[in-house]
N, C-alpha and C. Protein backbone atom coordinates (compact mmCIF):
# COMPACT_ATOMS: atom_id res chain seq x y z
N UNK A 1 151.63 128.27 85.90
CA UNK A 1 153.06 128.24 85.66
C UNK A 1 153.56 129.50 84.96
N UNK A 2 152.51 129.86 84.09
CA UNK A 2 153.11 131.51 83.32
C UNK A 2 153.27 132.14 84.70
N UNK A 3 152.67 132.78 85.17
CA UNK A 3 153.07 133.77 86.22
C UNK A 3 154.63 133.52 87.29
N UNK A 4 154.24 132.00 87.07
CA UNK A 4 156.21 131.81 88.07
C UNK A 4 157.23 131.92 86.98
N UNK A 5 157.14 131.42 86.21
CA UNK A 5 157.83 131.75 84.98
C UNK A 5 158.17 133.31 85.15
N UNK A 6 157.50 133.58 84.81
CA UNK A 6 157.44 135.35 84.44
C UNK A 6 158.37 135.83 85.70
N UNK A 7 157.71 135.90 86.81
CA UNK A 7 158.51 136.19 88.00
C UNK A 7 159.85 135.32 88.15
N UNK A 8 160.17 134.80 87.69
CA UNK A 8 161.75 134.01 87.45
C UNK A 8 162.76 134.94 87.25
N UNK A 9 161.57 135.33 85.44
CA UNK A 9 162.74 136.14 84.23
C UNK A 9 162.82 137.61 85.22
N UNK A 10 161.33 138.64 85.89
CA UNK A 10 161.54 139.61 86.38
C UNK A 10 162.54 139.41 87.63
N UNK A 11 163.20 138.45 88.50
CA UNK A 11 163.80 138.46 89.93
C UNK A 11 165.25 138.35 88.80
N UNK A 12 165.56 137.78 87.47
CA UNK A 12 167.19 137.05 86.95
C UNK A 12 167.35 138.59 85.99
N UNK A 13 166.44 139.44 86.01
CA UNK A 13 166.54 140.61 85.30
C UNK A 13 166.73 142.01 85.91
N UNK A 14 166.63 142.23 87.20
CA UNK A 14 166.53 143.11 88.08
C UNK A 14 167.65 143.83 88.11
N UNK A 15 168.77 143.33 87.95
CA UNK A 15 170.05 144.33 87.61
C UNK A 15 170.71 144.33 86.35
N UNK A 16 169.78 144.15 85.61
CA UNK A 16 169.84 144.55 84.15
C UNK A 16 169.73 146.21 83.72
N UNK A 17 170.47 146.81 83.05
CA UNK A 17 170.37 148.54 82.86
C UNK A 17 169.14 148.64 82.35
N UNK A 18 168.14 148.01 81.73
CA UNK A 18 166.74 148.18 81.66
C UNK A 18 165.95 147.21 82.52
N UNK A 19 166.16 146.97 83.44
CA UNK A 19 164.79 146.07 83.98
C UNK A 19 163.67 145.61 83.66
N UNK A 20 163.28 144.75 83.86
CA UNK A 20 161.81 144.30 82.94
C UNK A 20 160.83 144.41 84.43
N UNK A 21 159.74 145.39 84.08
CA UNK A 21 159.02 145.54 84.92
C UNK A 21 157.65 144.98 84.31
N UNK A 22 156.98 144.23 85.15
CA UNK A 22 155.62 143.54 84.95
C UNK A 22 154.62 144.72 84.38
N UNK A 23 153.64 144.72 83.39
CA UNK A 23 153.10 145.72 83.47
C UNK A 23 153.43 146.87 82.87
N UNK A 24 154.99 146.70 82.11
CA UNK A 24 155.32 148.06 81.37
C UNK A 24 156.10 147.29 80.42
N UNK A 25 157.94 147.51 80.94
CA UNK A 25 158.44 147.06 79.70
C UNK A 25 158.59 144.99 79.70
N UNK A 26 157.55 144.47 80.61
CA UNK A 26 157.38 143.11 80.27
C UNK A 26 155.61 143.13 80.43
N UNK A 27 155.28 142.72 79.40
CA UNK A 27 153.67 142.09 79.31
C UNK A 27 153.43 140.77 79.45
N UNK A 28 152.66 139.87 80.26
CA UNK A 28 152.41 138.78 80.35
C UNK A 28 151.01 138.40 79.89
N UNK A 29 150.93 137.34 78.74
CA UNK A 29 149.38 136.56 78.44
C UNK A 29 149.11 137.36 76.73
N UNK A 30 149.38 138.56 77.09
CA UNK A 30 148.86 139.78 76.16
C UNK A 30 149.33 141.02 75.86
N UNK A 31 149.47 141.54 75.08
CA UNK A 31 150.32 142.74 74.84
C UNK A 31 149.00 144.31 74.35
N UNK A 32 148.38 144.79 75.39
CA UNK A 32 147.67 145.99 75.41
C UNK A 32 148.35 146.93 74.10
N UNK A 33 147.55 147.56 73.62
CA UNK A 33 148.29 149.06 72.82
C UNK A 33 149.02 149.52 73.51
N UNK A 34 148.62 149.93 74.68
CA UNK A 34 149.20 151.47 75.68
C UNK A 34 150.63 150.46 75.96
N UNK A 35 151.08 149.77 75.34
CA UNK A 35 152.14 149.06 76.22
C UNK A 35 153.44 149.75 75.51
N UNK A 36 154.88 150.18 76.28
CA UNK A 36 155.88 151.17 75.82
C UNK A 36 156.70 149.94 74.37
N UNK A 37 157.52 151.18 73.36
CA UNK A 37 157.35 150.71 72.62
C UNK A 37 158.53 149.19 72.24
N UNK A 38 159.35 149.83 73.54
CA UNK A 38 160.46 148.78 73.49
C UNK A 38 159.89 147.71 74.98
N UNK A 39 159.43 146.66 74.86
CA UNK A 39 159.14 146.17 75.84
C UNK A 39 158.90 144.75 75.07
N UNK A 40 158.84 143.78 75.84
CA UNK A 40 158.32 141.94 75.82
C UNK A 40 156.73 141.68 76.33
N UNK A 41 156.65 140.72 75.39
CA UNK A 41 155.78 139.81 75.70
C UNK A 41 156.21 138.40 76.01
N UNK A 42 155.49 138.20 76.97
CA UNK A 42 155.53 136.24 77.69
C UNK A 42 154.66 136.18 77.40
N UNK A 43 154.22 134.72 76.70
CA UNK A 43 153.04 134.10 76.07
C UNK A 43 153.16 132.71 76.27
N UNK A 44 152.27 131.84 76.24
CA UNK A 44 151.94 130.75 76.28
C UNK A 44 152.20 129.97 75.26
N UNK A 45 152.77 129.47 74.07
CA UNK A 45 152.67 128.79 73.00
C UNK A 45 152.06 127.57 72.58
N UNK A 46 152.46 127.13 71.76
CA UNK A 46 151.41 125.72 71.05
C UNK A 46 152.51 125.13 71.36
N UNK A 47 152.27 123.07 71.57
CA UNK A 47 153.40 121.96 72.17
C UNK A 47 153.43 122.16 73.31
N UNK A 48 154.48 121.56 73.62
CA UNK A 48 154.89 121.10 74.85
C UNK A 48 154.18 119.34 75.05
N UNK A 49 155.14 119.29 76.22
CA UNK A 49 154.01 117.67 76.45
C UNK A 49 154.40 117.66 77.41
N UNK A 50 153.64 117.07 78.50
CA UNK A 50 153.39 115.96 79.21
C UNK A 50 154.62 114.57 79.59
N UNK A 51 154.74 113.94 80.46
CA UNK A 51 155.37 112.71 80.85
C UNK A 51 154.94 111.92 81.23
N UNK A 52 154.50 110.76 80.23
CA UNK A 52 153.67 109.65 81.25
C UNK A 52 154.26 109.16 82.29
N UNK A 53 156.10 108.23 82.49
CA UNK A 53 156.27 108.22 83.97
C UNK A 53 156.48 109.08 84.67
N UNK A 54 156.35 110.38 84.31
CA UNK A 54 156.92 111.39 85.52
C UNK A 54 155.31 112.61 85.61
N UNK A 55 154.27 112.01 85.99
CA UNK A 55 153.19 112.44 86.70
C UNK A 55 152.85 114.54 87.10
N UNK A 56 154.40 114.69 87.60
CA UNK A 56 154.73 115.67 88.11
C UNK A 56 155.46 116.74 87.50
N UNK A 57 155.63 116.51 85.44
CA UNK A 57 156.22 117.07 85.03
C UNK A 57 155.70 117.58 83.84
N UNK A 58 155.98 118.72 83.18
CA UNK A 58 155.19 119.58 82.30
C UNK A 58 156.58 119.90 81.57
N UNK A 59 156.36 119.67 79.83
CA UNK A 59 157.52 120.58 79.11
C UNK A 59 156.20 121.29 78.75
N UNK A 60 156.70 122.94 79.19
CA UNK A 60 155.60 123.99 78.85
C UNK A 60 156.50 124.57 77.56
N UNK A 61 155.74 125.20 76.90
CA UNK A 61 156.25 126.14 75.59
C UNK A 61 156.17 127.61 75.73
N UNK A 62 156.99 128.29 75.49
CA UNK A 62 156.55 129.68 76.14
C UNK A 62 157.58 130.71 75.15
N UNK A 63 156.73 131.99 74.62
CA UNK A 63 157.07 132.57 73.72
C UNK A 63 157.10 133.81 74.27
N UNK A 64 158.85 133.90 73.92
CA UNK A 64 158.85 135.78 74.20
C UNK A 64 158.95 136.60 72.61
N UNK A 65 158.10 137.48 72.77
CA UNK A 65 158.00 138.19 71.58
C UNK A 65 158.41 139.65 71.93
N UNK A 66 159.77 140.45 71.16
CA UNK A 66 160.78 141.44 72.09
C UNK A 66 160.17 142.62 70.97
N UNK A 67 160.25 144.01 70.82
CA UNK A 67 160.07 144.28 70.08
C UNK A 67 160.57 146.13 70.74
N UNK A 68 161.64 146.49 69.71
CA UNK A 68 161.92 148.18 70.03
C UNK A 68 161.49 149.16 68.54
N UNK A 69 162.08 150.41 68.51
CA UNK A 69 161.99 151.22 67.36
C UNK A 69 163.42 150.70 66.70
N UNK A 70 164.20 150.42 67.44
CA UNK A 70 165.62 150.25 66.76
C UNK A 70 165.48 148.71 66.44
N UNK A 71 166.32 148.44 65.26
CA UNK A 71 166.41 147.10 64.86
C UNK A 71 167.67 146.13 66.04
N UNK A 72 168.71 146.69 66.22
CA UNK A 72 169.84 146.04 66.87
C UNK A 72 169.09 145.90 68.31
N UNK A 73 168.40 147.44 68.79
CA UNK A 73 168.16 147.43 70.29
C UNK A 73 166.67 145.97 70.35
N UNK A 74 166.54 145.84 69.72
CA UNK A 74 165.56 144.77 69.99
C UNK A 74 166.18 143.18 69.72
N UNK A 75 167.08 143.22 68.80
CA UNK A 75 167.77 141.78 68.54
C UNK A 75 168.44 142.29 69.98
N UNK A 76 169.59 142.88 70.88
CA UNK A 76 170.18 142.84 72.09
C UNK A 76 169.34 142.80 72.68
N UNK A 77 168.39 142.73 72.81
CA UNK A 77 167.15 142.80 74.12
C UNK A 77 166.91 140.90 73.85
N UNK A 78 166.66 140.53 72.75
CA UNK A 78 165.91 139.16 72.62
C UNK A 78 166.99 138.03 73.28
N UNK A 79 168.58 138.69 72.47
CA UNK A 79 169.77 138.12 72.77
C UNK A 79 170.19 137.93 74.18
N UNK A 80 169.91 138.80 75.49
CA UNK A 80 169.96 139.17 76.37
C UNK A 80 169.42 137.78 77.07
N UNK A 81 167.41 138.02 76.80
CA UNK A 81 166.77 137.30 77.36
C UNK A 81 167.09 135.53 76.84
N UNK A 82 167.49 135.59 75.63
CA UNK A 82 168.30 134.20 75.25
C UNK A 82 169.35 133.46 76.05
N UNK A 83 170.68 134.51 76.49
CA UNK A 83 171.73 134.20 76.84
C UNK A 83 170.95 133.79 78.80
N UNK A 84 170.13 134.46 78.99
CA UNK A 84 169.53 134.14 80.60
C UNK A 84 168.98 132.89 80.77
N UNK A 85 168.33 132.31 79.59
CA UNK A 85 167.61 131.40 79.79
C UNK A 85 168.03 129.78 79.54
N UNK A 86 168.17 130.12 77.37
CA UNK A 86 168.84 128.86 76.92
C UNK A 86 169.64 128.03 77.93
N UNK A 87 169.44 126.83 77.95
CA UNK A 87 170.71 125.70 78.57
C UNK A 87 170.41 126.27 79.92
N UNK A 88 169.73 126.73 81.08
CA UNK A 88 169.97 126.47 82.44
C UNK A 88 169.26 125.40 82.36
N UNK A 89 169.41 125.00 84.16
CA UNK A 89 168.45 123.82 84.28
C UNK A 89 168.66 123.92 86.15
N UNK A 90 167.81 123.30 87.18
CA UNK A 90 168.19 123.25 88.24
C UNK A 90 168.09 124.63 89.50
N UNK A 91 167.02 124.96 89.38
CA UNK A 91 166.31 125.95 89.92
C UNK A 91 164.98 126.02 90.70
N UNK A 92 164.74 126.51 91.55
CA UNK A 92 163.11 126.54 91.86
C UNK A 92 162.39 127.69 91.22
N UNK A 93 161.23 127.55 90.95
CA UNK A 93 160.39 128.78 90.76
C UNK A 93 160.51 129.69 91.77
N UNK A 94 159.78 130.91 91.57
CA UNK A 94 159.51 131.31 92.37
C UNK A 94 157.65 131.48 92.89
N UNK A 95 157.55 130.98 93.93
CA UNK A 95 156.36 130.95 94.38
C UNK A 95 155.32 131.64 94.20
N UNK A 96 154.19 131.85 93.35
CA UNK A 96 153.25 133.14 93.05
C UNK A 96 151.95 132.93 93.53
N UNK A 97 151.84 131.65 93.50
CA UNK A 97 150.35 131.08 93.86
C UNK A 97 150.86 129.81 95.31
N UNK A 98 150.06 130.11 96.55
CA UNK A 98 150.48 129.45 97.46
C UNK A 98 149.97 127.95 97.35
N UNK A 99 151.11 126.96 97.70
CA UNK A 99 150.93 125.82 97.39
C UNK A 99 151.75 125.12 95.71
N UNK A 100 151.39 125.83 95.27
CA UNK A 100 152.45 125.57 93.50
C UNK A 100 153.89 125.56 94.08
N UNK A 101 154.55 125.17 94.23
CA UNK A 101 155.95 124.57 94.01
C UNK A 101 156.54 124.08 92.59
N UNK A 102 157.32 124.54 92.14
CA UNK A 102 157.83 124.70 90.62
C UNK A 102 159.26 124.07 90.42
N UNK A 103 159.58 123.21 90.08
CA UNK A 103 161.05 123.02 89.73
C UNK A 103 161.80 123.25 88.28
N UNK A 104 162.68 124.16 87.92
CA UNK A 104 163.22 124.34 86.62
C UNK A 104 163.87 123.50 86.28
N UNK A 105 163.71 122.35 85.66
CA UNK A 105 164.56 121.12 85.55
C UNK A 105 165.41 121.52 84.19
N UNK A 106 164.90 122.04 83.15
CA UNK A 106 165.77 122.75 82.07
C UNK A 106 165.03 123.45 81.30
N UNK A 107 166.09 124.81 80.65
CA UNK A 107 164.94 125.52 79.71
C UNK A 107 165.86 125.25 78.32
N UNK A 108 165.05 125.08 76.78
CA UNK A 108 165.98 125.11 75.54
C UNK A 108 164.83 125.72 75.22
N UNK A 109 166.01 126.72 74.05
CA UNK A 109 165.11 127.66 72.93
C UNK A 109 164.80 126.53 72.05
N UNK A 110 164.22 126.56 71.34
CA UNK A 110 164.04 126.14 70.06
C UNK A 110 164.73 126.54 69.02
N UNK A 111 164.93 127.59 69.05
CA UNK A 111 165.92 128.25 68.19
C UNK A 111 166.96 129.84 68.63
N UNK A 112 167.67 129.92 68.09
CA UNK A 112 168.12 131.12 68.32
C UNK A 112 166.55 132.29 68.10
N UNK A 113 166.90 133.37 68.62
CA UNK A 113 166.15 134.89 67.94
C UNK A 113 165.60 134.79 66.47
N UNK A 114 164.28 135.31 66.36
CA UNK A 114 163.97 135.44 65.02
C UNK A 114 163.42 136.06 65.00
N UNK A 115 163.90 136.84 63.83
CA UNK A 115 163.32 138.39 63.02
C UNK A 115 161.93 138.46 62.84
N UNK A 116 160.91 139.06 62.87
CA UNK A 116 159.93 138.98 62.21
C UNK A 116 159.43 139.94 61.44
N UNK A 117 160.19 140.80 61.30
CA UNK A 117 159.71 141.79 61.01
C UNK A 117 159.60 143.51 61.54
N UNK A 118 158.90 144.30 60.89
CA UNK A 118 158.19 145.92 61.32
C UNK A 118 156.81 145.42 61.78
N UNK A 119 156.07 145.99 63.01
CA UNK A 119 154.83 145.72 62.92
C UNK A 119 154.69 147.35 62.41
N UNK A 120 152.88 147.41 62.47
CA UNK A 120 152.51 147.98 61.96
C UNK A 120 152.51 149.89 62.41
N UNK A 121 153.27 149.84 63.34
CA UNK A 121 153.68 151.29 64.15
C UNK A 121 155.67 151.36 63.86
N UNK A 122 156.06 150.70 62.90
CA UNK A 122 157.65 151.04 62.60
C UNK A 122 158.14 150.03 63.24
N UNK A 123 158.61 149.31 64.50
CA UNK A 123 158.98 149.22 65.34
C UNK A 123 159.28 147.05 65.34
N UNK A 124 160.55 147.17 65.41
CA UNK A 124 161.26 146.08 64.78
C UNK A 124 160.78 145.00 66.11
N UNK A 125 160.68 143.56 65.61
CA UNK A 125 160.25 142.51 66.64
C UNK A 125 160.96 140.89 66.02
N UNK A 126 161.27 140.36 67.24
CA UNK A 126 162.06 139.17 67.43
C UNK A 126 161.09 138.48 68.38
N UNK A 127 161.15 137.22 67.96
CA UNK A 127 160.42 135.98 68.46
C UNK A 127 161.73 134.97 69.16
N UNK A 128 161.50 134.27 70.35
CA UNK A 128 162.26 133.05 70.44
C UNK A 128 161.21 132.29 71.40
N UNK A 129 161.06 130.89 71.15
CA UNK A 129 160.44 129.74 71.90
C UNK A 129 161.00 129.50 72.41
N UNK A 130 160.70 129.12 73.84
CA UNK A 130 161.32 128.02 74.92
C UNK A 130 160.60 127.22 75.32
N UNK A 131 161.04 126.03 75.62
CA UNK A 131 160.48 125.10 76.24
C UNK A 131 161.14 124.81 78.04
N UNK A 132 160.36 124.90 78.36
CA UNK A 132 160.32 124.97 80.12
C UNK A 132 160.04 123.60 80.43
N UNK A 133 161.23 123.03 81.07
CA UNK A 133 160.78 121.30 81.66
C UNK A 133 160.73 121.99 83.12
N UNK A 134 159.41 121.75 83.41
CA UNK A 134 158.89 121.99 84.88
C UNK A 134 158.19 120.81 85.92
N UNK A 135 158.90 120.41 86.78
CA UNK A 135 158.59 119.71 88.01
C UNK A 135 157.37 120.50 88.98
N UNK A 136 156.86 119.59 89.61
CA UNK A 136 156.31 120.37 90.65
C UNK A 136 156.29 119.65 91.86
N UNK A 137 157.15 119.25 92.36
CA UNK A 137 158.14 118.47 93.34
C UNK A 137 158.85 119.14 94.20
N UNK A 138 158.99 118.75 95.28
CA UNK A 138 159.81 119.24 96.47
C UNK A 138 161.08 118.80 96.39
């Protein structure tokens, strides 16, 4: 499901004045050194659950962690990917693995953007959780 996920945010980001490209300024699973300095991470998080009557459904947890040299350019970057996501619902994935069929039944942050801090190269970083209610239904 990370990888359709991911390819969701890269196809709803594509005419964005920075694009999130897989592999540069978006990292998925893991965030390498060599990775540029204003760029995201998609991660997997802790929670989510399960539906006992609904067999076919996953609330996944999924953490973008945004991070630039500028303090504002990284809260507008987190804010960005907030305003795309929070409150939709009613979408398909997009297909990455043949046979997976994905339904976006709704995404909620958990919270607005949060600060976390300088890491340890200057460079300012924002956290937000989502939770992904995902079907895998036709």
């Amino acid at each position: 499901m990370l990888k359709a996920i991911t390819q969701w945010i890269v196809n709803n980001t594509a005419a964005w004045a920075i694009p999130l490209v897989k592999g540069t300024t978006l990292q998925v699973g893991w965030r390498p050194t060599t990775a540029p300095d204003r760029c995201h991470l998609i991660a997997e998080s802790g929670g989510g659950s399960t539906v006992f009557d609904l067999a076919d459904r996953v609330d996944k947890m999924i953490q973008i962690l945004t991070r630039a040299p500028k303090y504002f350019d990284a809260e507008a970057d987190a804010m960005l990917l907030f305003a795309l996501m929070n409150g939709t619902a009613g979408w398909q994935l997009p297909i990455v693995v043949a046979g997976n069929k994905y339904w976006g039944t709704a995404v909620q942050a958990v919270s607005a953007p949060q600060y976390l801090g300088i890491d340890e190269k200057g460079r300012h970083e924002f956290s937000t959780n989502y939770e992904w209610k995902i079907g895998d239904r036709d």
